[in-house]
PDB file of N, CA and C in Angstrom:
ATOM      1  N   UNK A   1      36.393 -71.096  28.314  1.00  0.00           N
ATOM      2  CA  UNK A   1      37.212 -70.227  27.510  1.00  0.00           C
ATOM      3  C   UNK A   1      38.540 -70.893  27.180  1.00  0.00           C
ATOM      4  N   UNK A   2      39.393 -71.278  27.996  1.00  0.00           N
ATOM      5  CA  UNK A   2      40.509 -71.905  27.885  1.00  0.00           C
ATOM      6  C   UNK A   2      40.350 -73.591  27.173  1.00  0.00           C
ATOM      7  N   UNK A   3      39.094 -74.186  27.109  1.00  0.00           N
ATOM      8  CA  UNK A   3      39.132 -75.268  25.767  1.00  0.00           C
ATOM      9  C   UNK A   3      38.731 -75.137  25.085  1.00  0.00           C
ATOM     10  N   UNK A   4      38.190 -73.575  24.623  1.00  0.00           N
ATOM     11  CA  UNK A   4      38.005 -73.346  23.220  1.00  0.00           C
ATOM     12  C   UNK A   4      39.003 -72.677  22.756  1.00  0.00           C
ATOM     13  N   UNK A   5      39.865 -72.235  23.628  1.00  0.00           N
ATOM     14  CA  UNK A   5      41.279 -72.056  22.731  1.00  0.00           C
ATOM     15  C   UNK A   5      42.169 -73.265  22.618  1.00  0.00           C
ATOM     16  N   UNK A   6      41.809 -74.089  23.307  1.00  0.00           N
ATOM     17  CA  UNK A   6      42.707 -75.635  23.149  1.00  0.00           C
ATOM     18  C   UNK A   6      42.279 -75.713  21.533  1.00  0.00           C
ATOM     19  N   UNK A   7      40.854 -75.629  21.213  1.00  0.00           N
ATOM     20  CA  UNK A   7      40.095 -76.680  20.288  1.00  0.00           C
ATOM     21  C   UNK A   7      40.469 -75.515  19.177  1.00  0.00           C
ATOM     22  N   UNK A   8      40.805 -74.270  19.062  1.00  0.00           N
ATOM     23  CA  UNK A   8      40.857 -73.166  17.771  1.00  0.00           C
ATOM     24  C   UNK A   8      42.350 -73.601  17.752  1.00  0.00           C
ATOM     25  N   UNK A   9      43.343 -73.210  18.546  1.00  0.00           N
ATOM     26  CA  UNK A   9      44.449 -73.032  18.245  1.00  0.00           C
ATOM     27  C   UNK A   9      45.723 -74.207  18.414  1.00  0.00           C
ATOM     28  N   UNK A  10      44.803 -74.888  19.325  1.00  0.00           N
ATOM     29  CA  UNK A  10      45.611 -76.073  19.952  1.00  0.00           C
ATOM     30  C   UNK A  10      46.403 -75.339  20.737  1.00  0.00           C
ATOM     31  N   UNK A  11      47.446 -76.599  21.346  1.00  0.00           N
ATOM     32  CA  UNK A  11      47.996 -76.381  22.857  1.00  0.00           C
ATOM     33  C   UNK A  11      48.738 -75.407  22.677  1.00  0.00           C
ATOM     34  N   UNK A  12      49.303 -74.630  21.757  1.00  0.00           N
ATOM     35  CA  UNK A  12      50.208 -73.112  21.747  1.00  0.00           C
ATOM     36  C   UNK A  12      49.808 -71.885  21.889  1.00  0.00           C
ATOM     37  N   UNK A  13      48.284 -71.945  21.633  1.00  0.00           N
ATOM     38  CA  UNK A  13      47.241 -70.762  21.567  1.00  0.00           C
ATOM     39  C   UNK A  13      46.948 -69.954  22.879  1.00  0.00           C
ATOM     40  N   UNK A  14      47.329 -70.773  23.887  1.00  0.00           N
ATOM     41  CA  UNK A  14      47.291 -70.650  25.602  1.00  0.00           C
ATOM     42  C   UNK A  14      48.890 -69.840  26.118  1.00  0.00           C
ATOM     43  N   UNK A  15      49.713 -70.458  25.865  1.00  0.00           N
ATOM     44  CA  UNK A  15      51.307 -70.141  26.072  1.00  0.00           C
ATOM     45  C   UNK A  15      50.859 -68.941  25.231  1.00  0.00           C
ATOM     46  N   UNK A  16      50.902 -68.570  24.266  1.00  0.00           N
ATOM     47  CA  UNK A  16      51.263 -67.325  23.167  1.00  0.00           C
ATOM     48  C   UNK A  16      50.498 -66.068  23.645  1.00  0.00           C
ATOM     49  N   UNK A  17      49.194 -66.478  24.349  1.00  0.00           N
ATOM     50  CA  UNK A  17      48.526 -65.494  24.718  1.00  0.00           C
ATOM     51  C   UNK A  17      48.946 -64.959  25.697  1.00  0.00           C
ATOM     52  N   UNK A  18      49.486 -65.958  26.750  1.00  0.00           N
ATOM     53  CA  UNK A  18      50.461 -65.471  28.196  1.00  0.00           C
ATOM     54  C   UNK A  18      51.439 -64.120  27.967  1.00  0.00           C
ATOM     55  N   UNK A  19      52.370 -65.008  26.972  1.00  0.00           N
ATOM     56  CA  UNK A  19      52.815 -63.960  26.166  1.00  0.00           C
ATOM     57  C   UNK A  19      53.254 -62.666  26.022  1.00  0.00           C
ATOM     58  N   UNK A  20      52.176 -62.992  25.205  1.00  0.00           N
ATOM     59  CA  UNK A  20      51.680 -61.480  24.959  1.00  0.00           C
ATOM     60  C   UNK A  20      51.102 -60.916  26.012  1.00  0.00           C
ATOM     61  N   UNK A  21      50.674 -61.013  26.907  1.00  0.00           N
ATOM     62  CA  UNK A  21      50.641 -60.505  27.931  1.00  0.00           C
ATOM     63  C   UNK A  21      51.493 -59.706  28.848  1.00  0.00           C
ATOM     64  N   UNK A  22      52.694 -61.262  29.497  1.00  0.00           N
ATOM     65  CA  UNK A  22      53.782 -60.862  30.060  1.00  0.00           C
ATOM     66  C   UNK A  22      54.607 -60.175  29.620  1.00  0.00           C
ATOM     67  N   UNK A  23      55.284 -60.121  28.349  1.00  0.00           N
ATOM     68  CA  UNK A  23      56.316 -59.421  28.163  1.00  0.00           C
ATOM     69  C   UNK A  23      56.252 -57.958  28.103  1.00  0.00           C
ATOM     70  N   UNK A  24      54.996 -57.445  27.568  1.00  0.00           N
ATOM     71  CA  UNK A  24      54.452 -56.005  27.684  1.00  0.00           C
ATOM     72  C   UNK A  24      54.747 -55.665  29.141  1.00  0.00           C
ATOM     73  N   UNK A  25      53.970 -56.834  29.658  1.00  0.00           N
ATOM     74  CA  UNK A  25      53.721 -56.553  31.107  1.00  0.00           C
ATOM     75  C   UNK A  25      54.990 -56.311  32.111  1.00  0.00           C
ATOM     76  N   UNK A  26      56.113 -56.830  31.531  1.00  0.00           N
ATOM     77  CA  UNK A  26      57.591 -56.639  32.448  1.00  0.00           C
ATOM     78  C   UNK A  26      57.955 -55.574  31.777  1.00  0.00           C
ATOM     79  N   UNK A  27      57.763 -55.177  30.434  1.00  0.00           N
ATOM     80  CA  UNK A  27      58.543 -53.938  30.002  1.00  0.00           C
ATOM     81  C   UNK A  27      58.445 -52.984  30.630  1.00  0.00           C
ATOM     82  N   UNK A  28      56.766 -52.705  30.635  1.00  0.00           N
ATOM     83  CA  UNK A  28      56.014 -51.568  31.272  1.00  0.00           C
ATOM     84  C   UNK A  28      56.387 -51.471  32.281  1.00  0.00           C
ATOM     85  N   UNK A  29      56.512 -52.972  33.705  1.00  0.00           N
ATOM     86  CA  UNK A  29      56.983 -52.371  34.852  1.00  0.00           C
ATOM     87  C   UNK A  29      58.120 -51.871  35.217  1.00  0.00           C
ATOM     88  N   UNK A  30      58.950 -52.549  34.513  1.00  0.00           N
ATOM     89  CA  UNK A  30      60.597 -51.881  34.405  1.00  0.00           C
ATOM     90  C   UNK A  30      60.916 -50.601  34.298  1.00  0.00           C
ATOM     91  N   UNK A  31      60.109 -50.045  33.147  1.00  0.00           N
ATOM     92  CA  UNK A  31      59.879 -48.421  33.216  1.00  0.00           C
ATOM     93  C   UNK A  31      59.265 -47.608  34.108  1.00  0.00           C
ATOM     94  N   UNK A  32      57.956 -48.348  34.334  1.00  0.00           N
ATOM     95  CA  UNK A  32      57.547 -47.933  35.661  1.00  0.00           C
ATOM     96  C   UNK A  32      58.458 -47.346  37.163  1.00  0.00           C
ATOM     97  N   UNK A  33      59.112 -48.941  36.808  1.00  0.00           N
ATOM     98  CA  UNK A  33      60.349 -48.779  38.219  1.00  0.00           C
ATOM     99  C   UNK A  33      61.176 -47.684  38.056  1.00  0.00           C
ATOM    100  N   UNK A  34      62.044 -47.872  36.909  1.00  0.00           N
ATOM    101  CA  UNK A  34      62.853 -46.856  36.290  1.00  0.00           C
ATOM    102  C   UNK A  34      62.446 -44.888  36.782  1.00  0.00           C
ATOM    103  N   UNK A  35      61.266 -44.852  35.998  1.00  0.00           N
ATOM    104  CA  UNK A  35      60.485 -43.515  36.296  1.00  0.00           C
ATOM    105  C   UNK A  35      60.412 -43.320  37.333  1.00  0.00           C
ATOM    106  N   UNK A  36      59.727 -43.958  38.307  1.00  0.00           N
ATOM    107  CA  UNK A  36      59.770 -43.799  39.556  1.00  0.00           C
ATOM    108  C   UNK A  36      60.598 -43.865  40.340  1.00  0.00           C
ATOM    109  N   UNK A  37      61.755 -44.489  40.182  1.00  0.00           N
ATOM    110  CA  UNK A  37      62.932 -44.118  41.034  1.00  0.00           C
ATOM    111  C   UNK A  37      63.811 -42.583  40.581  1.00  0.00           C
ATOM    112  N   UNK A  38      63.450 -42.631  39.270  1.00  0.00           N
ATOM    113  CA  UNK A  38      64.455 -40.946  38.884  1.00  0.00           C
ATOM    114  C   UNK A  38      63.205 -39.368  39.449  1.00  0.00           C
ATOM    115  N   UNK A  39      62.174 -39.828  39.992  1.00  0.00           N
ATOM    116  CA  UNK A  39      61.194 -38.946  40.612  1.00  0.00           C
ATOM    117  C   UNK A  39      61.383 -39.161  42.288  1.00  0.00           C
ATOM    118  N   UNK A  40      61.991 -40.301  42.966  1.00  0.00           N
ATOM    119  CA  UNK A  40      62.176 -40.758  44.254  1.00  0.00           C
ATOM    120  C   UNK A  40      61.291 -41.267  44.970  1.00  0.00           C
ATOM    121  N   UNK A  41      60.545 -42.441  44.149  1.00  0.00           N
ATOM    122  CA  UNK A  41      59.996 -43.489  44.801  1.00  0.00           C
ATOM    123  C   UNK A  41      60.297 -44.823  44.897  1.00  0.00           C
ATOM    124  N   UNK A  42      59.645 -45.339  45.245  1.00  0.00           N
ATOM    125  CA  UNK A  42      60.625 -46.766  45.610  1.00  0.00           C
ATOM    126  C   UNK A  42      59.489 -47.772  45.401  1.00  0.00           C
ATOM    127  N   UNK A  43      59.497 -48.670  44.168  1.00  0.00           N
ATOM    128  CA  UNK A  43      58.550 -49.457  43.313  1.00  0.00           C
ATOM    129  C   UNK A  43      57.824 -49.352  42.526  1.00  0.00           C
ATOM    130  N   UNK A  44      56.433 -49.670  42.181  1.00  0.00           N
ATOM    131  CA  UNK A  44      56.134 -48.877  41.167  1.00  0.00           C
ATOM    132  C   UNK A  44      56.110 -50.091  39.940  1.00  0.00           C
ATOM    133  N   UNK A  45      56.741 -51.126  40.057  1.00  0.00           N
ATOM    134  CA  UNK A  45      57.068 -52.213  39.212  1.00  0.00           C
ATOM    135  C   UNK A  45      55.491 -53.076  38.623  1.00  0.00           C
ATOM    136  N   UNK A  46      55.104 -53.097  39.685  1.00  0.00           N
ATOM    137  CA  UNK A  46      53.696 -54.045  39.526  1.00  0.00           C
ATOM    138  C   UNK A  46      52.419 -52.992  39.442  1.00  0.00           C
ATOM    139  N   UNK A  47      53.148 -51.469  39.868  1.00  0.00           N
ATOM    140  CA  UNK A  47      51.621 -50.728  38.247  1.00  0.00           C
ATOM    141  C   UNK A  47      51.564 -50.644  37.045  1.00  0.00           C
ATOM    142  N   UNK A  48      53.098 -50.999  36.860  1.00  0.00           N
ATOM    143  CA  UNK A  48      53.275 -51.036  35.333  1.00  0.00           C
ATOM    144  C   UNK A  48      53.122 -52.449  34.993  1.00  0.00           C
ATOM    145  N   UNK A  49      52.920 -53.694  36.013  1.00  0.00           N
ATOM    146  CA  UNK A  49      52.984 -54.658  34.819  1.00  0.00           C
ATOM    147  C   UNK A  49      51.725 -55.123  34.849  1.00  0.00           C
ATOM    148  N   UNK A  50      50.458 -54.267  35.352  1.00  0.00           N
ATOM    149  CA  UNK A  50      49.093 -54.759  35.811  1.00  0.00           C
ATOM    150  C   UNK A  50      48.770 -53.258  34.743  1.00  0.00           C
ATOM    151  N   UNK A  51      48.875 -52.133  34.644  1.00  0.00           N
ATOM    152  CA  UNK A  51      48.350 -51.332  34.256  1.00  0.00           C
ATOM    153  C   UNK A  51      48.635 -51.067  32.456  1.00  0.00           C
ATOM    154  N   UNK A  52      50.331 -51.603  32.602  1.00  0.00           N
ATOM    155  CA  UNK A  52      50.814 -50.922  31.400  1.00  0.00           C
ATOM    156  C   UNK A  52      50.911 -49.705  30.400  1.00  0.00           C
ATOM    157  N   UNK A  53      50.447 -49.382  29.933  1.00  0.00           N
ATOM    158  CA  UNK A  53      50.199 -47.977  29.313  1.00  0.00           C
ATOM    159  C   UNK A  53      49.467 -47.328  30.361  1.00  0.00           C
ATOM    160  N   UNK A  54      48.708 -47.125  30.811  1.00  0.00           N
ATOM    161  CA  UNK A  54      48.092 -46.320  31.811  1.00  0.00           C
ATOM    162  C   UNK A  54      49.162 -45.834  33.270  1.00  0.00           C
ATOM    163  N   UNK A  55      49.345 -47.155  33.354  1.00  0.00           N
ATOM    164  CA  UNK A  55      50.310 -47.172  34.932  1.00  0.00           C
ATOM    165  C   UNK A  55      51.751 -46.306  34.183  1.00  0.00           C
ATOM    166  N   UNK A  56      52.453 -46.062  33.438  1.00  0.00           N
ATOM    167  CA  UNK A  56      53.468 -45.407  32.662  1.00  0.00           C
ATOM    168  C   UNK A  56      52.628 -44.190  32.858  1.00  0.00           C
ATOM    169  N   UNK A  57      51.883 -43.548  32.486  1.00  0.00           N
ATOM    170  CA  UNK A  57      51.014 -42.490  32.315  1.00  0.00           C
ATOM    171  C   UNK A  57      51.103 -41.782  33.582  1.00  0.00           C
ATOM    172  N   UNK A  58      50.332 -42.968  35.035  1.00  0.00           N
ATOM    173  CA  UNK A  58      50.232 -42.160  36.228  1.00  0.00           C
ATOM    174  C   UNK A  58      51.306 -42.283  36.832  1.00  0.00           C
ATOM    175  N   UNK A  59      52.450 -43.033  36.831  1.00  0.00           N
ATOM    176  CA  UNK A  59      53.802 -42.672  37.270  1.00  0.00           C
ATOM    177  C   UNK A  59      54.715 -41.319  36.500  1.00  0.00           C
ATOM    178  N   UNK A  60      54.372 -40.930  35.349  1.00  0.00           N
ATOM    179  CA  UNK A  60      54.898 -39.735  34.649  1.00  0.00           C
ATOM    180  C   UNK A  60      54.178 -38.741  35.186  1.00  0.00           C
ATOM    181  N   UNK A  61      52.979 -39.204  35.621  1.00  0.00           N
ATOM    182  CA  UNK A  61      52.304 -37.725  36.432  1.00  0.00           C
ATOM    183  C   UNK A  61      52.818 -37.307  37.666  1.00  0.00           C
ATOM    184  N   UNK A  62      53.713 -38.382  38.405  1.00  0.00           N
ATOM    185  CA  UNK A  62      53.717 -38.525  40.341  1.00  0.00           C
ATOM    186  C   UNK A  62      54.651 -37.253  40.286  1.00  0.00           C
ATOM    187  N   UNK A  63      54.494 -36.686  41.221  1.00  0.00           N
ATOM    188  CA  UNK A  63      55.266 -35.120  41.688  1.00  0.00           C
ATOM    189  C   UNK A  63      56.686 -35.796  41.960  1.00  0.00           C
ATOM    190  N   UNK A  64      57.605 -34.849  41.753  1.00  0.00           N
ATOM    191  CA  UNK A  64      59.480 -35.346  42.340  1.00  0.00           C
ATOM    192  C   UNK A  64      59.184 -35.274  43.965  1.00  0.00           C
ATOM    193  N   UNK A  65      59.733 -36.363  44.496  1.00  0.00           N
ATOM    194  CA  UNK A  65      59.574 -36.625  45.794  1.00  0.00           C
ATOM    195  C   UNK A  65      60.597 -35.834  46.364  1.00  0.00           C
ATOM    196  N   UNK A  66      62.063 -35.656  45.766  1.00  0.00           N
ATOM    197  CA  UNK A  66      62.779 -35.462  46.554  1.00  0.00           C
ATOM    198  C   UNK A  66      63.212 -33.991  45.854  1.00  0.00           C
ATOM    199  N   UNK A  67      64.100 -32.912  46.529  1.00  0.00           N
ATOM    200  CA  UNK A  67      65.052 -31.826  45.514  1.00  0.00           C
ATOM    201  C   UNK A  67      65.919 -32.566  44.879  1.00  0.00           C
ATOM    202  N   UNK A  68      66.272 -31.974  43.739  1.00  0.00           N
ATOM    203  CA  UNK A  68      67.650 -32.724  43.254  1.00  0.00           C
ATOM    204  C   UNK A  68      68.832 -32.161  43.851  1.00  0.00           C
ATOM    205  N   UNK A  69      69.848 -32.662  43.246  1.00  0.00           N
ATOM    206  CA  UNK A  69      71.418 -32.343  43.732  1.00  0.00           C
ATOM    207  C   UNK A  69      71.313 -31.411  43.442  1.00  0.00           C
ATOM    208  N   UNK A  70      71.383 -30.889  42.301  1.00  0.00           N
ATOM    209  CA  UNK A  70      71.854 -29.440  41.790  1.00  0.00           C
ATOM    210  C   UNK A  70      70.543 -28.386  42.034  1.00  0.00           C
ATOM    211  N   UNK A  71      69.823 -28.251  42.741  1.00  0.00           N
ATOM    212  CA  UNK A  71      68.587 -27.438  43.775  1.00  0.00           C
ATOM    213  C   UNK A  71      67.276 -27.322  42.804  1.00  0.00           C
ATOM    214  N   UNK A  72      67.417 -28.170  41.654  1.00  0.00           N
ATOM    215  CA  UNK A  72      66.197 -27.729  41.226  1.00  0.00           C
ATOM    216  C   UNK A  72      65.362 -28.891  41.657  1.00  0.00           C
ATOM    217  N   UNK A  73      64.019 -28.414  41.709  1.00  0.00           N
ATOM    218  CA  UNK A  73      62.841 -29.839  41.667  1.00  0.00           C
ATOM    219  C   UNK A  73      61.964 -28.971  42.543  1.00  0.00           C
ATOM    220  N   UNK A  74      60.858 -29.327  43.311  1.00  0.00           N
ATOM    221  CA  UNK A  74      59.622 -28.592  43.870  1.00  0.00           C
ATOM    222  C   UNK A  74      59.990 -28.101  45.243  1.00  0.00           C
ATOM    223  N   UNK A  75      59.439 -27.254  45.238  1.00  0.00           N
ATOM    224  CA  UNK A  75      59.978 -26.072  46.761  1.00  0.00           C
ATOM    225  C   UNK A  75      58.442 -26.086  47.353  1.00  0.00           C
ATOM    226  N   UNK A  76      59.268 -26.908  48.343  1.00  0.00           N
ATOM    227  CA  UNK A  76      58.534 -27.228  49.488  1.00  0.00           C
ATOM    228  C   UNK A  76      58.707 -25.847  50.821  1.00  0.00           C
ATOM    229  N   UNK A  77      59.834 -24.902  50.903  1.00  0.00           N
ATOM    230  CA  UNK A  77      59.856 -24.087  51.973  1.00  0.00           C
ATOM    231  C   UNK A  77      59.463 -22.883  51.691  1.00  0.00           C
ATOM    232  N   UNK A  78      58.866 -22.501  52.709  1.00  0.00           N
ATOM    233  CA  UNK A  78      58.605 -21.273  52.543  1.00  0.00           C
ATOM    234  C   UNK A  78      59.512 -20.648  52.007  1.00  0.00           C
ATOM    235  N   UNK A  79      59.239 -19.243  51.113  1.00  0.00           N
ATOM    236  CA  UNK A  79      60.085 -18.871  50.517  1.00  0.00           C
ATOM    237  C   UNK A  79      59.957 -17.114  51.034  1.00  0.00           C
ATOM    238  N   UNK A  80      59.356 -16.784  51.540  1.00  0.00           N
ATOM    239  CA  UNK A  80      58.316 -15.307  52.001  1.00  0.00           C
ATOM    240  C   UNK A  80      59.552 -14.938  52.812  1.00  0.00           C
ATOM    241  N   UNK A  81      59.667 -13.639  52.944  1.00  0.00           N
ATOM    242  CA  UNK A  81      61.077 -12.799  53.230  1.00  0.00           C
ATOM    243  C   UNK A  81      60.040 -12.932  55.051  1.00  0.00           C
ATOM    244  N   UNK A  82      61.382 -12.681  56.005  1.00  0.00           N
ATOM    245  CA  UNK A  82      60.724 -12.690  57.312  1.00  0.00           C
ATOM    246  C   UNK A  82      60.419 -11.520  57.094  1.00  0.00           C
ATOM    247  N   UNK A  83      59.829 -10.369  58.418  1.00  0.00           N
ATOM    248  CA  UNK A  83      59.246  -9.375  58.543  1.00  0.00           C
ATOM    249  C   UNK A  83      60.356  -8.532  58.827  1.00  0.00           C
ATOM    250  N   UNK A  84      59.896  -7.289  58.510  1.00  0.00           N
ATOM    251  CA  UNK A  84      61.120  -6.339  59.362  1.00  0.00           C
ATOM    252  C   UNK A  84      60.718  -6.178  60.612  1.00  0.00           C
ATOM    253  N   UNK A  85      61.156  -6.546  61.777  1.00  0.00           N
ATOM    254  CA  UNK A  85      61.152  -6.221  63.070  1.00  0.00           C
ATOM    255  C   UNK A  85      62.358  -5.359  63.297  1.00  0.00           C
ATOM    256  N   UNK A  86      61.469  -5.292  65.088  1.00  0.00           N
ATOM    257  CA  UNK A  86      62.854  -4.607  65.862  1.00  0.00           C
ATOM    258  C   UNK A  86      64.547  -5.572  66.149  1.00  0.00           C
ATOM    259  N   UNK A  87      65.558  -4.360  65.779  1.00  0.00           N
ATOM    260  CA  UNK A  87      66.872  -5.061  65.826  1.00  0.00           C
ATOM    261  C   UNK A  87      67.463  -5.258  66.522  1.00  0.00           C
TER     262      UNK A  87
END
C-alpha cells in the first residue's frame, strides 16, 4: 500500500495523508479534553484523536461528574423529606 502511493503520488502523497489525519485528529482531541474537563473529567484527549467525530459525540453524552458552583448539575442525594416521627 505505501509503494503504491510512492509510485501514484510520489514522496508527498505519504506526508499529506498523515496529515490529514493528524490535524483532525488533535483538533478533535483538544475538544474532547476541553468537554470533558467542563463535565469533570480528567482526559479524554486520545478519544478524540483516535475516534474524532464519534469520540466528540460520546464525550457530549458523559453525565456532569461533579455539582457546579452555583448548585445546579445532577442530584445525587436523596432528596425524600425524613418521616414524621416522635419529638
Amino acid at each position: 500500500m505505501i509503494e503504491f502511493a510512492f509510485r501514484i503520488g510520489g514522496i508527498g502523497a505519504v506526508p499529506s495523508a498523515m496529515l490529514m489525519f493528524f490535524i483532525p485528529g488533535i483538533i478533535c482531541g483538544c475538544l474532547c479534553k476541553k468537554l470533558a474537563a467542563k463535565k469533570g473529567y480528567i482526559g479524554y484527549f486520545w478519544t478524540g484523536f483516535f475516534l474524532m467525530l464519534l469520540g466528540l459525540i460520546y464525550v457530549g453524552f458523559l453525565p456532569m461528574e461533579f455539582e457546579a458552583a452555583d448548585g445546579h448539575g445532577l442530584e445525587d442525594e436523596d432528596t425524600t423529606p425524613p418521616p414524621d416521627g416522635p419529638r
